[in-house]
C-alpha atoms as a PDB file:
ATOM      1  CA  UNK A   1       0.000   0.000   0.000  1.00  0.00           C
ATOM      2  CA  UNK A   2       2.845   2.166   0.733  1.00  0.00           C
ATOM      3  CA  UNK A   3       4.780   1.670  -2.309  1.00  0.00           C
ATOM      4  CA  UNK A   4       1.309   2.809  -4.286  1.00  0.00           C
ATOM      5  CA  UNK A   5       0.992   5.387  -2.527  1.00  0.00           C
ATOM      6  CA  UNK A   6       4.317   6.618  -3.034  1.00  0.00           C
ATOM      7  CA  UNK A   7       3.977   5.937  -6.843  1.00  0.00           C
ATOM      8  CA  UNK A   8       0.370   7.734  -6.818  1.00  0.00           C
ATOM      9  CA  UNK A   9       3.253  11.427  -5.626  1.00  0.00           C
ATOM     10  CA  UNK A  10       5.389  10.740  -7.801  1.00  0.00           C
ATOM     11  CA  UNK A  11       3.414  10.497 -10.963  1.00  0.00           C
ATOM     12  CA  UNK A  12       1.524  13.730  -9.863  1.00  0.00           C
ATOM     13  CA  UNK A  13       4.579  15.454  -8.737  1.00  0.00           C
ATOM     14  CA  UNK A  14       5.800  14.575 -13.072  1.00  0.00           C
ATOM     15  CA  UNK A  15       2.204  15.708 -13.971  1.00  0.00           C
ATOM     16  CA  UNK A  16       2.674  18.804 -12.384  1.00  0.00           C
ATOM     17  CA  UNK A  17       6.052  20.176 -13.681  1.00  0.00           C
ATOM     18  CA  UNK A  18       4.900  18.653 -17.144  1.00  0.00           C
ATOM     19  CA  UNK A  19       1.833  21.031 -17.393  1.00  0.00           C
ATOM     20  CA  UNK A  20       3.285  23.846 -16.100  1.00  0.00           C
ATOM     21  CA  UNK A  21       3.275  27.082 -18.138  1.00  0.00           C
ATOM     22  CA  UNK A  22       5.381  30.184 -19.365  1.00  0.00           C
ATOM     23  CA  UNK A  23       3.434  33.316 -18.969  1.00  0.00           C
ATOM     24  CA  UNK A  24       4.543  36.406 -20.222  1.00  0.00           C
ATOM     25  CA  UNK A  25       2.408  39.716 -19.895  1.00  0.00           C
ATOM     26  CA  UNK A  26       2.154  43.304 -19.624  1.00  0.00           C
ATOM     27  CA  UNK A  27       0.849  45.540 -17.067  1.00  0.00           C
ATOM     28  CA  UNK A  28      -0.372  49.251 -16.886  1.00  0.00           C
ATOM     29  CA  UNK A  29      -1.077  51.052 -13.637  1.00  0.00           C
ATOM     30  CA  UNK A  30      -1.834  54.329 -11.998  1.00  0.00           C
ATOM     31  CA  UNK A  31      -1.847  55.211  -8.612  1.00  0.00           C
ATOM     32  CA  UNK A  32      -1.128  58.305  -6.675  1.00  0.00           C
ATOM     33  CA  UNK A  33       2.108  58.424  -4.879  1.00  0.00           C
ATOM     34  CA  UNK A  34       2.132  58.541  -1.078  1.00  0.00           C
ATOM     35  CA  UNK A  35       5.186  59.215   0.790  1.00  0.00           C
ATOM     36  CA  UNK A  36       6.902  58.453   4.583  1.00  0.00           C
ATOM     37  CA  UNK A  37       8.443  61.812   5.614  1.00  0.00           C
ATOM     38  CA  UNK A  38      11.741  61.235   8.041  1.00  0.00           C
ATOM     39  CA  UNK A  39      12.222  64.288   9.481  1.00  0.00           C
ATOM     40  CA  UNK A  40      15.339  64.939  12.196  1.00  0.00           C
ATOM     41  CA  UNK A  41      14.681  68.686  12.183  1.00  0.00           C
ATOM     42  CA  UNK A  42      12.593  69.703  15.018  1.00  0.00           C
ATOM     43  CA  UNK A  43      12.627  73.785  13.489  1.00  0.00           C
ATOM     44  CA  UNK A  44      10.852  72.514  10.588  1.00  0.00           C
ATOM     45  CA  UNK A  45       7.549  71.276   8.975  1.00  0.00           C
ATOM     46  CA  UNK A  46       7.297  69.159   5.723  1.00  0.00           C
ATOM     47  CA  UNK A  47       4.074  68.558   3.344  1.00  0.00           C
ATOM     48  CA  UNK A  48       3.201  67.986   0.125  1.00  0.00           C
ATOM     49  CA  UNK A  49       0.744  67.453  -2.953  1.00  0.00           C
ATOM     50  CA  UNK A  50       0.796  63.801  -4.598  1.00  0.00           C
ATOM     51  CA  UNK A  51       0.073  64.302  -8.485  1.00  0.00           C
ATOM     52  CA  UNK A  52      -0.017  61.144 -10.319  1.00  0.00           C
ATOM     53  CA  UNK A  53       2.114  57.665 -10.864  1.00  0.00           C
ATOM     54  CA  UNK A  54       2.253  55.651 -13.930  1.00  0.00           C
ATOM     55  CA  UNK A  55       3.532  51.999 -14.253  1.00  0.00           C
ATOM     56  CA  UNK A  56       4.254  50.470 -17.489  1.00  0.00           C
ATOM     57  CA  UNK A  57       5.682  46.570 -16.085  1.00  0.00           C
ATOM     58  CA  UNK A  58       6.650  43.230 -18.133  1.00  0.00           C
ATOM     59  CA  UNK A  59       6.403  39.955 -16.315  1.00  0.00           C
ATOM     60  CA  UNK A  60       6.981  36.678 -16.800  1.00  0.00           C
ATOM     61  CA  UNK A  61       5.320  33.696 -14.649  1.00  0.00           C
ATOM     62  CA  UNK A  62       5.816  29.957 -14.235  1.00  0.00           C
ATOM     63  CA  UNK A  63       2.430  28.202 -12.863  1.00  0.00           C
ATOM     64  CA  UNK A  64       1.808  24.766 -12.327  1.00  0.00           C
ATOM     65  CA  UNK A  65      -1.882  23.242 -11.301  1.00  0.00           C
ATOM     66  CA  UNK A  66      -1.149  23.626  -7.524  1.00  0.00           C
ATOM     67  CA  UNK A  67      -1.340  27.371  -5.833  1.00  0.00           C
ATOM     68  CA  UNK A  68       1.797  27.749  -5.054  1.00  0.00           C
ATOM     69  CA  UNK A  69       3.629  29.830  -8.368  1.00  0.00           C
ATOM     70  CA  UNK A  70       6.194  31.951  -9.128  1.00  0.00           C
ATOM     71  CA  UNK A  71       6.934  35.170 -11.174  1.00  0.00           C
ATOM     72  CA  UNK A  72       9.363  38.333 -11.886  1.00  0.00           C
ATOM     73  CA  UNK A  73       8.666  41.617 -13.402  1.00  0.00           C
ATOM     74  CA  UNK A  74      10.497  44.748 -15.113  1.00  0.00           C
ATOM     75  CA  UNK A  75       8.431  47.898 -14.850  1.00  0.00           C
ATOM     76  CA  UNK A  76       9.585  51.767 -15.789  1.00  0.00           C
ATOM     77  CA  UNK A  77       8.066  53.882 -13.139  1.00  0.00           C
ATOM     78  CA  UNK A  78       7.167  57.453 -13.266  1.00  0.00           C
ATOM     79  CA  UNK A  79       6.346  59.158 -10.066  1.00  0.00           C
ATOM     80  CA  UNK A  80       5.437  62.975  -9.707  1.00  0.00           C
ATOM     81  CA  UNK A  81       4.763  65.245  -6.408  1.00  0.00           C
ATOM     82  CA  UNK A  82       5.281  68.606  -4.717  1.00  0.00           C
ATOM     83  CA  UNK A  83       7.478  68.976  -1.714  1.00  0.00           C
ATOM     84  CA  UNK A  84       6.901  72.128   1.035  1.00  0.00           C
ATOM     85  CA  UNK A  85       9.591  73.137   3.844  1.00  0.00           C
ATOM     86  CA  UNK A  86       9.133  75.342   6.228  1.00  0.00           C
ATOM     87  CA  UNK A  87      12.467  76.071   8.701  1.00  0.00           C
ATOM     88  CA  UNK A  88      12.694  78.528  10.818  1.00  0.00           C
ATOM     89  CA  UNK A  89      16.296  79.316  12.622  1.00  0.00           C
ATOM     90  CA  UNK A  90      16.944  81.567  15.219  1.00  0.00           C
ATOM     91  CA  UNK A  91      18.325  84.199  12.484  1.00  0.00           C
ATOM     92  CA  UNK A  92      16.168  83.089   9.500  1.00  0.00           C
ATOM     93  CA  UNK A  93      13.345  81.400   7.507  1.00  0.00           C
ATOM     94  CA  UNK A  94      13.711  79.564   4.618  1.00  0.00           C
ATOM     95  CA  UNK A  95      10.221  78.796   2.686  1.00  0.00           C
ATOM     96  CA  UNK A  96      10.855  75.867  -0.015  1.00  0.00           C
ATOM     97  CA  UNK A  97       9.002  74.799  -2.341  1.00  0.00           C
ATOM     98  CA  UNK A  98       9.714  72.112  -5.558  1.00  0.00           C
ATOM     99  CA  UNK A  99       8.140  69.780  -7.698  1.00  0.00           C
ATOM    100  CA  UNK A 100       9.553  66.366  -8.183  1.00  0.00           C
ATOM    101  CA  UNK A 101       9.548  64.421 -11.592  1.00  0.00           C
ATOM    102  CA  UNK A 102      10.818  61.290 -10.418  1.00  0.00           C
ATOM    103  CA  UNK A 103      11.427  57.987 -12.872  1.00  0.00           C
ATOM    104  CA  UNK A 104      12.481  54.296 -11.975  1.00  0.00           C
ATOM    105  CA  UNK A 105      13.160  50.858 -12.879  1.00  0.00           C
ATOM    106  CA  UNK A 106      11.688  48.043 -10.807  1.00  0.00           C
ATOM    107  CA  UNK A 107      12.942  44.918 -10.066  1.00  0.00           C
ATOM    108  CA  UNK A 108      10.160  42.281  -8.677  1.00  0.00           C
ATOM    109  CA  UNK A 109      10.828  38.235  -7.836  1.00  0.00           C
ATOM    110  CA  UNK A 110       8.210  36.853  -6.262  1.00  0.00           C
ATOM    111  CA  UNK A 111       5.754  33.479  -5.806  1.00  0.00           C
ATOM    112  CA  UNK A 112       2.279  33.851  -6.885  1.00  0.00           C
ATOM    113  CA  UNK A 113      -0.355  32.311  -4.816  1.00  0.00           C
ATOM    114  CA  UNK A 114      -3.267  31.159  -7.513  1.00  0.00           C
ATOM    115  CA  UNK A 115      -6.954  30.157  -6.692  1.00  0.00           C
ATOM    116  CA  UNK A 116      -9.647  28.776  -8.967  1.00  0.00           C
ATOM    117  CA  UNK A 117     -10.055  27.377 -12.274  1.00  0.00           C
ATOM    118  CA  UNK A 118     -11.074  29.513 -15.683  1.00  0.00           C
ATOM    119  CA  UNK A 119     -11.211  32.497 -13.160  1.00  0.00           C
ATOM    120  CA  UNK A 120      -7.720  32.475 -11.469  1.00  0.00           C
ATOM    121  CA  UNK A 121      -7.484  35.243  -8.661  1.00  0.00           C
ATOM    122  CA  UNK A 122      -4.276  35.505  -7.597  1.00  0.00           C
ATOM    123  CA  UNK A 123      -2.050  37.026  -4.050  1.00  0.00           C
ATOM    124  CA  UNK A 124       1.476  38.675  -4.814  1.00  0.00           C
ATOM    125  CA  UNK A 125       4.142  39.014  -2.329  1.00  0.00           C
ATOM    126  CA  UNK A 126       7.759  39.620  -2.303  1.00  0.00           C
ATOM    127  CA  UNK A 127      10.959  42.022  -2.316  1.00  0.00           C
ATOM    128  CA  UNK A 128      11.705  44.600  -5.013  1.00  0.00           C
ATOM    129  CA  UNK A 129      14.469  46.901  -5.800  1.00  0.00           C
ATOM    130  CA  UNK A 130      14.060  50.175  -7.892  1.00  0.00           C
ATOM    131  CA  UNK A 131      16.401  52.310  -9.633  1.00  0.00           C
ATOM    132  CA  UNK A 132      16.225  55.796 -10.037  1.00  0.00           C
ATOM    133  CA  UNK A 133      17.425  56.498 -13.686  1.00  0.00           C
ATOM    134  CA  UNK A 134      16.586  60.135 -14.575  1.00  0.00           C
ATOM    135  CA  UNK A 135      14.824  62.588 -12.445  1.00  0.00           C
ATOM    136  CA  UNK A 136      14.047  65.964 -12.459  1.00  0.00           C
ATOM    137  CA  UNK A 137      13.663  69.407 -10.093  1.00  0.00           C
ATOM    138  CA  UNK A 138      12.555  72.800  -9.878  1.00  0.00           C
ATOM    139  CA  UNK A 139      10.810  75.286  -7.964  1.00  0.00           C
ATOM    140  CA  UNK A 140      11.954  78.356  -5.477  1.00  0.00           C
ATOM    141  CA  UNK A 141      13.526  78.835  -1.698  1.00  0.00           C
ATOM    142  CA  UNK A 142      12.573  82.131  -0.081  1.00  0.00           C
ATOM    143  CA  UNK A 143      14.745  83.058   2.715  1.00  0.00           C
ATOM    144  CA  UNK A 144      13.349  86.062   5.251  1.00  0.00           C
ATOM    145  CA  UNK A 145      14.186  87.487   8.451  1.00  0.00           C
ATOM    146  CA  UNK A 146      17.559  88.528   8.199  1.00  0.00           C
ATOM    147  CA  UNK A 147      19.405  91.825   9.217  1.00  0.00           C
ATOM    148  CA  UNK A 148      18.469  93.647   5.961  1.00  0.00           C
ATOM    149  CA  UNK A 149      14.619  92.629   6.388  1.00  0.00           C
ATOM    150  CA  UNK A 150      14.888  91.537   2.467  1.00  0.00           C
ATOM    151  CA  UNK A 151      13.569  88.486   1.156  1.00  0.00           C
ATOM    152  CA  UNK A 152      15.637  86.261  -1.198  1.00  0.00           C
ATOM    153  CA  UNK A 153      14.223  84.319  -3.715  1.00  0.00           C
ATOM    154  CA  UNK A 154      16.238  81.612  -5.415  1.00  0.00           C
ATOM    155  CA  UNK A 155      14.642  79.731  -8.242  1.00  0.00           C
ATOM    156  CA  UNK A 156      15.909  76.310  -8.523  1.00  0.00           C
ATOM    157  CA  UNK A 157      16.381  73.564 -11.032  1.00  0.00           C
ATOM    158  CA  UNK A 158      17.822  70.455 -11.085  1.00  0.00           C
ATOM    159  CA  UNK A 159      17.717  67.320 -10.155  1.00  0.00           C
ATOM    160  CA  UNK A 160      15.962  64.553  -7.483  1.00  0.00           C
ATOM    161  CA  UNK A 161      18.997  63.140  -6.094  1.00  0.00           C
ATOM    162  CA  UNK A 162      19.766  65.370  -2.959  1.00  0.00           C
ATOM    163  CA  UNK A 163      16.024  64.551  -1.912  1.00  0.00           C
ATOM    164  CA  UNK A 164      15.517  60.692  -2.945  1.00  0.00           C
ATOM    165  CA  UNK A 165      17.466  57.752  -2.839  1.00  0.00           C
ATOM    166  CA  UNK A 166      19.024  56.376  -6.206  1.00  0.00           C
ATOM    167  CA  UNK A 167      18.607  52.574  -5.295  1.00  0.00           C
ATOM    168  CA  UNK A 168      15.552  51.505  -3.165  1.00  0.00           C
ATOM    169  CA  UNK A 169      14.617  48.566  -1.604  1.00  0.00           C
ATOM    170  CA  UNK A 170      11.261  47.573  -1.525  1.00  0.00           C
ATOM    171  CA  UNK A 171       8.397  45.404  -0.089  1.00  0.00           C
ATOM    172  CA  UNK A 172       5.282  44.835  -2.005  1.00  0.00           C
ATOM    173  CA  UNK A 173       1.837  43.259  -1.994  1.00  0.00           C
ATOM    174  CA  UNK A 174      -0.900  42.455  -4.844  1.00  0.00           C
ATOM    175  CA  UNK A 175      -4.151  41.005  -5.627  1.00  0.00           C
ATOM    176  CA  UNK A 176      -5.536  40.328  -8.799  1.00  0.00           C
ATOM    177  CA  UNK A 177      -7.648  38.221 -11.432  1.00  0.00           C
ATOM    178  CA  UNK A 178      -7.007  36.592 -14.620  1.00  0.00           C
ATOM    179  CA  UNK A 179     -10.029  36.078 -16.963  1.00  0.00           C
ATOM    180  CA  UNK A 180      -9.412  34.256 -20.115  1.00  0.00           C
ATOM    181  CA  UNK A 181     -10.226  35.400 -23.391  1.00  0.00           C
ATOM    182  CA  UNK A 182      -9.398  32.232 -25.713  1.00  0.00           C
ATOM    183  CA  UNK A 183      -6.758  29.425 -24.500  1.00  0.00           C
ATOM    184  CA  UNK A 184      -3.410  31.457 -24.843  1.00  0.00           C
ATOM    185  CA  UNK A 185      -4.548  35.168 -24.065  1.00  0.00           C
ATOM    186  CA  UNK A 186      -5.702  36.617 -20.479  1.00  0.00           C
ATOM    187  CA  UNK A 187      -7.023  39.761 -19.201  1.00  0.00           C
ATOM    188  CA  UNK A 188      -5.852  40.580 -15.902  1.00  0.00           C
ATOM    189  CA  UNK A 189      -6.741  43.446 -13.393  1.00  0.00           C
ATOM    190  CA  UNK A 190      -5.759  43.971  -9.900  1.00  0.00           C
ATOM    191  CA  UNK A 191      -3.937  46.402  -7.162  1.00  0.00           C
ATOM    192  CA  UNK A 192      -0.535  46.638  -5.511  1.00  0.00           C
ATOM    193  CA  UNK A 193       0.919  48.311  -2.511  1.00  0.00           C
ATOM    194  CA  UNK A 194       4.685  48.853  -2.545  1.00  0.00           C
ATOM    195  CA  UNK A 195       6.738  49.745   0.584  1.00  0.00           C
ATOM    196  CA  UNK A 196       9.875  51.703   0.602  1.00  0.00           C
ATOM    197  CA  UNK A 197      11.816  50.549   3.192  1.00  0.00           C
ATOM    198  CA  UNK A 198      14.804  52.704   2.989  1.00  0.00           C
ATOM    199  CA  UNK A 199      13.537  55.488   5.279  1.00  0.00           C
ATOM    200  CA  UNK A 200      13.925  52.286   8.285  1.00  0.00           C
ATOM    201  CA  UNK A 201      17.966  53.269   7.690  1.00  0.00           C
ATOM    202  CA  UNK A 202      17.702  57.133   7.022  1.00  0.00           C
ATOM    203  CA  UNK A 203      20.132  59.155   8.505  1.00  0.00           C
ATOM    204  CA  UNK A 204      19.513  62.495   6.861  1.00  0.00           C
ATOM    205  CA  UNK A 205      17.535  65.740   8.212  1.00  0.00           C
ATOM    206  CA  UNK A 206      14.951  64.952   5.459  1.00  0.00           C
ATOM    207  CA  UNK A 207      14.170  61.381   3.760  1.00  0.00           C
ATOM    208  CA  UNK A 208      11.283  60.581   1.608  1.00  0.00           C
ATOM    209  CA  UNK A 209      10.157  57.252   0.687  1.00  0.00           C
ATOM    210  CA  UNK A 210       6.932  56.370  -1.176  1.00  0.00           C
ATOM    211  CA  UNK A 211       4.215  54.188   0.398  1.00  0.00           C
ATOM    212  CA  UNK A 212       1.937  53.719  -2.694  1.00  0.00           C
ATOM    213  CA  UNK A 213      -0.576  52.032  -4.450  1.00  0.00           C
ATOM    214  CA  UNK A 214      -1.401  51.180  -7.849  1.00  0.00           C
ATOM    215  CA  UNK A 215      -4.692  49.871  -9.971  1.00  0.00           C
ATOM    216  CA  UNK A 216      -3.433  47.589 -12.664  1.00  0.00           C
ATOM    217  CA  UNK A 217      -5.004  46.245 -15.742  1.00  0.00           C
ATOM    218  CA  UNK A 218      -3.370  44.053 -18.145  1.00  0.00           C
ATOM    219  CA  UNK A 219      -2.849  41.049 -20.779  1.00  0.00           C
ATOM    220  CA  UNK A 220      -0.948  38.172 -20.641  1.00  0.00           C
ATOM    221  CA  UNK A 221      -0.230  35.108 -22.917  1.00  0.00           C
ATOM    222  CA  UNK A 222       0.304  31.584 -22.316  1.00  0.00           C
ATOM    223  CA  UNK A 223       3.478  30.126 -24.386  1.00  0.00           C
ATOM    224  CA  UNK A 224       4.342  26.128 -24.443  1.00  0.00           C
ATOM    225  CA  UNK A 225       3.613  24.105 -21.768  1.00  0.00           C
ATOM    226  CA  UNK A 226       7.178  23.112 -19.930  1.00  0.00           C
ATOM    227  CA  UNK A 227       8.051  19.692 -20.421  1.00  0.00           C
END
């Protein structure tokens, strides 16, 4: 009875990896960004204005029959928001105010937990790491209160890095649905939650780090079954 049983494993265990299936789709997603403010500087207050965040992400997945699957991802990221500080010194106060264009690469890995049949809902979870390739700056710094009584106002243009981390590392969740349109093509929808962890390590006066989510909607196709 044993030795059937065992047999009865290991000729699913074949079945499985034999019917699993490359997956390769693309996502698009919007979201607003949302931000964790680390502030060290007890003379000054920090706000800001989300605008708008666009995701543009290629993935690739490996699924078997069971629920337990895996996938990666490659998304461009564009992030955009406006940043106010407010510091006041004993001998001054400085006014700032600049708008952040902010754009990244993404780096997922993660396993897929899948549920159901034609209509496959799905739970993400996992590490990513994001890249800051080209950003951009400007806006103005008004400094008051000095000896003169004048007001100086800077304009300023530039770039992101001062204010945001190059490299990130992040954590992120997801939930989602595939619905099939013919054998090889899927529609797929669902939302995500990333977590910038880098502000756990900040050191600096200021650190931002986004805490934001994002509404997906997608296609994906079904390549040859792994043998």
């Amino acid at each position: 009875m044993k030795k059937i049983l065992l047999l009865i494993i290991i000729l699913t265990s074949f079945y499985g990896i034999s019917t699993a299936q490359h997956q390769l789709g693309i996502n698009l997603a919007y979201g607003i960004p949302y931000y964790n403010i680390v502030n060290n500087n007890n003379n000054s207050t920090i706000e800001y204005t989300p605008k708008e965040l666009i995701d543009v992400e290629f993935n690739y997945k490996k699924r078997w029959p069971g629920t337990v699957n895996f996938g990666s991802s490659i998304s461009y990221q564009y992030q955009s928001s406006q940043f106010y500080v407010d510091n006041t010194t004993t001998s001054s106060h400085v006014y700032q105010s600049r708008n952040y264009q902010l754009n990244y690469i993404n780096i997922k890995v993660f396993p897929e937990f899948v549920f159901g049949k034609k209509l496959k809902f799905y739970f993400q979870i996992g590490p990513s790491m994001s890249f800051m390739v080209y950003s951009d700056m400007y806006g103005y710094t008004d400094i008051s209160g000095n000896i003169n009584g004048i007001t100086i106002h800077n304009i300023e243009d530039g770039t992101a890095k001062d204010d945001f981390d190059i490299i990130n590392f992040l954590l992120f969740g997801g939930l989602g649905l595939d619905y099939p349109i013919n054998e090889n093509l899927l529609v797929s929808c669902g939302v995500q939650f990333q977590y910038n962890i880098n502000s756990w390590f900040a050191i600096e006066d200021n650190a931002y780090s986004d805490r934001s989510l994002l509404f997906k909607l997608g296609l994906a196709y079904k390549l040859h079954q792994v043998k």
